[in-house]
Every structure is written in C-alpha cells, then in structure tokens.
Protein backbone atom coordinates (compact mmCIF):
# COMPACT_ATOMS: atom_id res chain seq x y z
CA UNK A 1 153.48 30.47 83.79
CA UNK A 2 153.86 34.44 82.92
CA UNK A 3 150.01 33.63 81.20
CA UNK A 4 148.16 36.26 84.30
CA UNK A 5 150.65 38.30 84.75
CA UNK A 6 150.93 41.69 82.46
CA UNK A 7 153.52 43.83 82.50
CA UNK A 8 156.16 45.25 79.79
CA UNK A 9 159.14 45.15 81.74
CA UNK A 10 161.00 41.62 81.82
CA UNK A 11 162.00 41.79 85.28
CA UNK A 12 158.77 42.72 87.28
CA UNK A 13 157.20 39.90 85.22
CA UNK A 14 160.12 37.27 86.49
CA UNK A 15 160.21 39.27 90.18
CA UNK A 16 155.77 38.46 90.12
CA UNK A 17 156.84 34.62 89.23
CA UNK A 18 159.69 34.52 91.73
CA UNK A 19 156.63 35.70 94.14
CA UNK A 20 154.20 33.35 93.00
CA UNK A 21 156.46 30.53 93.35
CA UNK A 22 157.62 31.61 96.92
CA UNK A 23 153.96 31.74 97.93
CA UNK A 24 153.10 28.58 96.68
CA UNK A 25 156.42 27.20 98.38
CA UNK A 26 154.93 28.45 102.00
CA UNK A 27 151.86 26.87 101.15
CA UNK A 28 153.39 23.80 100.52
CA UNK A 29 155.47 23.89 103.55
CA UNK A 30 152.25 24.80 105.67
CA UNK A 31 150.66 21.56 104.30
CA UNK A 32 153.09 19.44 104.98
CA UNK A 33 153.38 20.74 108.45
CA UNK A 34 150.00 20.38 109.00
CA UNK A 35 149.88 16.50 107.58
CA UNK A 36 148.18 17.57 104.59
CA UNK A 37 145.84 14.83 103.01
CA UNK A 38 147.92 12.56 100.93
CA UNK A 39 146.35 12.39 97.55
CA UNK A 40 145.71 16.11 97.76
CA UNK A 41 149.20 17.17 98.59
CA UNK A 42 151.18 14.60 96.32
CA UNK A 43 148.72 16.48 93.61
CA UNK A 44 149.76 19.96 94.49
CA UNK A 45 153.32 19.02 95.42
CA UNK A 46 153.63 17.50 91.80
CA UNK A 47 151.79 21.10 90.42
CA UNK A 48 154.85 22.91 92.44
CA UNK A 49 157.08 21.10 91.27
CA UNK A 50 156.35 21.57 87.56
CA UNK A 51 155.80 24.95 87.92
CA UNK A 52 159.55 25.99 89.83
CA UNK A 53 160.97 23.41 86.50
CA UNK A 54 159.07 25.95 83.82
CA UNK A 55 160.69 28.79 85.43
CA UNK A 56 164.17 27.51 85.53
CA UNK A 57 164.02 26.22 82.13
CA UNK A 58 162.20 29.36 81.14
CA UNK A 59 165.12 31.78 82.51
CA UNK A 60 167.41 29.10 80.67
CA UNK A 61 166.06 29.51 77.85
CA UNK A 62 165.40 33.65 77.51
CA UNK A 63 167.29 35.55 80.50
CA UNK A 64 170.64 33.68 80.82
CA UNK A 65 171.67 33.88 77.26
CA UNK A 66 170.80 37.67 77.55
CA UNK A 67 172.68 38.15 80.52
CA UNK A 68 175.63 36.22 79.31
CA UNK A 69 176.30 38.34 75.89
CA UNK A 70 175.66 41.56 78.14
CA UNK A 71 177.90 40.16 81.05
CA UNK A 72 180.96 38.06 78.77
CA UNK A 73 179.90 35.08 78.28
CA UNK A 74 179.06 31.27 80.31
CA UNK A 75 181.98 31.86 82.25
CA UNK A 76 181.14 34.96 83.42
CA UNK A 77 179.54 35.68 87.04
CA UNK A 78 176.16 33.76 85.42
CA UNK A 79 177.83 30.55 86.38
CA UNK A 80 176.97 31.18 90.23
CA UNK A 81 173.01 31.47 88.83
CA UNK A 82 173.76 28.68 86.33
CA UNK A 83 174.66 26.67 89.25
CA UNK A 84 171.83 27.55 91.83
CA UNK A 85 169.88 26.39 89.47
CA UNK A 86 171.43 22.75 89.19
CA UNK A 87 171.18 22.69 93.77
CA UNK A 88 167.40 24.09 92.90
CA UNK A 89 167.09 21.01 90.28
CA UNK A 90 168.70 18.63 92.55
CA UNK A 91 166.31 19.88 95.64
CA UNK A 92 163.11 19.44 93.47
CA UNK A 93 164.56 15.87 92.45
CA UNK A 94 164.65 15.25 96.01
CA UNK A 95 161.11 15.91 96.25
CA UNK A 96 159.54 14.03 92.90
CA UNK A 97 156.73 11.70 93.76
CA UNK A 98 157.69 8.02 94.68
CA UNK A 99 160.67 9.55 96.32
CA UNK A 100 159.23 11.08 99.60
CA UNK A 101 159.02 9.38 103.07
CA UNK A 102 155.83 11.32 104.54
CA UNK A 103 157.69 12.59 107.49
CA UNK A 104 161.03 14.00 105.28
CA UNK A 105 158.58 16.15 102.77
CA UNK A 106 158.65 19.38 105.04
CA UNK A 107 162.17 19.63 105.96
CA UNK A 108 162.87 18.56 101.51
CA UNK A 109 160.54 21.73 101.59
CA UNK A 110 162.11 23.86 104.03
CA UNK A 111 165.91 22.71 102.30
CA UNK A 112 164.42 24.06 99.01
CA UNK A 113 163.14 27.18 100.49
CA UNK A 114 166.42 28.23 101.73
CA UNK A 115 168.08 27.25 98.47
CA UNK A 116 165.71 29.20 96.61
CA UNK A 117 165.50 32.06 98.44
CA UNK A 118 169.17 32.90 98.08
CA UNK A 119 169.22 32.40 94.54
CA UNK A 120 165.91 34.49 93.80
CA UNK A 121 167.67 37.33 96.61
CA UNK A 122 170.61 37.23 93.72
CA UNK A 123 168.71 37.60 90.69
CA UNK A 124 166.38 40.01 92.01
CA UNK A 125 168.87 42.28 94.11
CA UNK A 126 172.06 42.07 91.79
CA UNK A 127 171.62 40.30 88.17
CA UNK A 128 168.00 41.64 87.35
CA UNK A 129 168.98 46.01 88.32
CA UNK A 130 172.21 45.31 86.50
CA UNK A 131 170.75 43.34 83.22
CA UNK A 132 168.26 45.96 83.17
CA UNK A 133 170.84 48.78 83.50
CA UNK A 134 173.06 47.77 80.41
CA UNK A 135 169.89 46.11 77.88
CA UNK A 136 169.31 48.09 75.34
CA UNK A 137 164.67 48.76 74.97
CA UNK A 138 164.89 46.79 71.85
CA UNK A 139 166.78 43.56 73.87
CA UNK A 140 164.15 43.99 76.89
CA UNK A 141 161.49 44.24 74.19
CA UNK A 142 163.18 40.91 72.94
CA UNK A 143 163.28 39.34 76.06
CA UNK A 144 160.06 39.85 77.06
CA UNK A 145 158.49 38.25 74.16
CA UNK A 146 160.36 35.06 74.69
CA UNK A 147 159.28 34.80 78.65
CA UNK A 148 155.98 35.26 77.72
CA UNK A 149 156.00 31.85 75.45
C-alpha cells in the first residue's frame, strides 16, 4: 500500500494511508447510499477491504513493536490501539462478501467509519507525535524501511 507514496518520515507516510483509506471509506459509503451496481461495488468493497487488512497487519507488523519497546511493553497504553484494531477487524468481518444483506452494507459502512475514525484520531493525534518524539533517526530510519515492504 505505501508503493505511491514518498516520504522519509514514518508517520506522514502512515498519516497519507490513514487518508487514503478514509477517502476510499466515503466513497464506499457514497456508493452504497446511492445503490451502487452490485458486481461493481462487491468488487471495490472486497478492494477496501483488503486494503484497511494490509494496513492493520502492516502497523502490526512494523509500528506496534516499535512503539511497545519505546512505550514498556504489550501491556502498555498500545493495548487500547491493539484493541481498536481487533473492533476494526471485527467491523471489516462484518462486511466480507457473502455476508452482506444489500440494504445493511451502508450503515456496516457508516459503523466502520466511526470505529475507524477514533482509532486513526488516536494514532495520529497522540501515539504517532509521541513515538516520533522519543525514536531515535536510526529507529525511524528502521521503521520506515519495514512499512515500505
């Protein structure tokens, strides 16, 4: 996902994916309010989808185990992100193809929305200023490389 984007700090590149995926999240929402053609939605839908489960595996993977060792550890304040991202997982399973009653997809939408929202609002506002305040150049170096796998 971080392919387009080009930056060298690790948090504007997450903060232009965070942006990206709330776009595409609107758009969604706007086609399913609309009545968006079926085979063209459940196409896009299912591209959404797999692109908000990259990320989250993605910040898994290279910004929570950074922000644990800087912050003390998996029991440290990362569990409220940890768990946003199980409601975020849970939201999107509500959502997988085979699963959705046509008239239900906007308000799945609109449920995700809000839970995403809050958790980007915490990353961006609180965990990404702080992370960024106490990582050494050589760890955001190191992090960097590893989102843009």
């Amino acid at each position: 996902m971080t392919g387009g984007i080009r930056t060298t700090n690790p948090f504007e590149l997450l903060t232009a994916e965070h942006d990206l995926l709330r776009r595409n999240l609107g758009t969604a929402i706007e086609t399913a309010r609309e009545g968006g053609r079926r085979k063209e939605g459940q196409a896009a839908l299912r591209a959404l989808l797999a692109a908000f489960r990259q990320h989250l595996r993605l910040e898994e993977k290279a910004l929570y185990p950074v922000c644990e060792r800087l912050f003390g550890g998996r029991e440290s304040a990362m569990v409220v992100l940890r768990a946003d991202h199980e409601a975020i997982e849970k939201a999107i399973d509500r959502l997988a193809p085979g699963t959705l009653a046509r008239e239900g997809i906007e308000d799945r939408l609109i449920d995700l929305a809000g839970i995403l929202d809050a958790h980007l609002s915490r990353e961006e506002r609180v965990l990404f200023p702080l992370a960024s305040s106490r990582m050494s150049g050589a760890e955001s170096t190191f992090l960097l490389r590893k989102l843009r796998k």
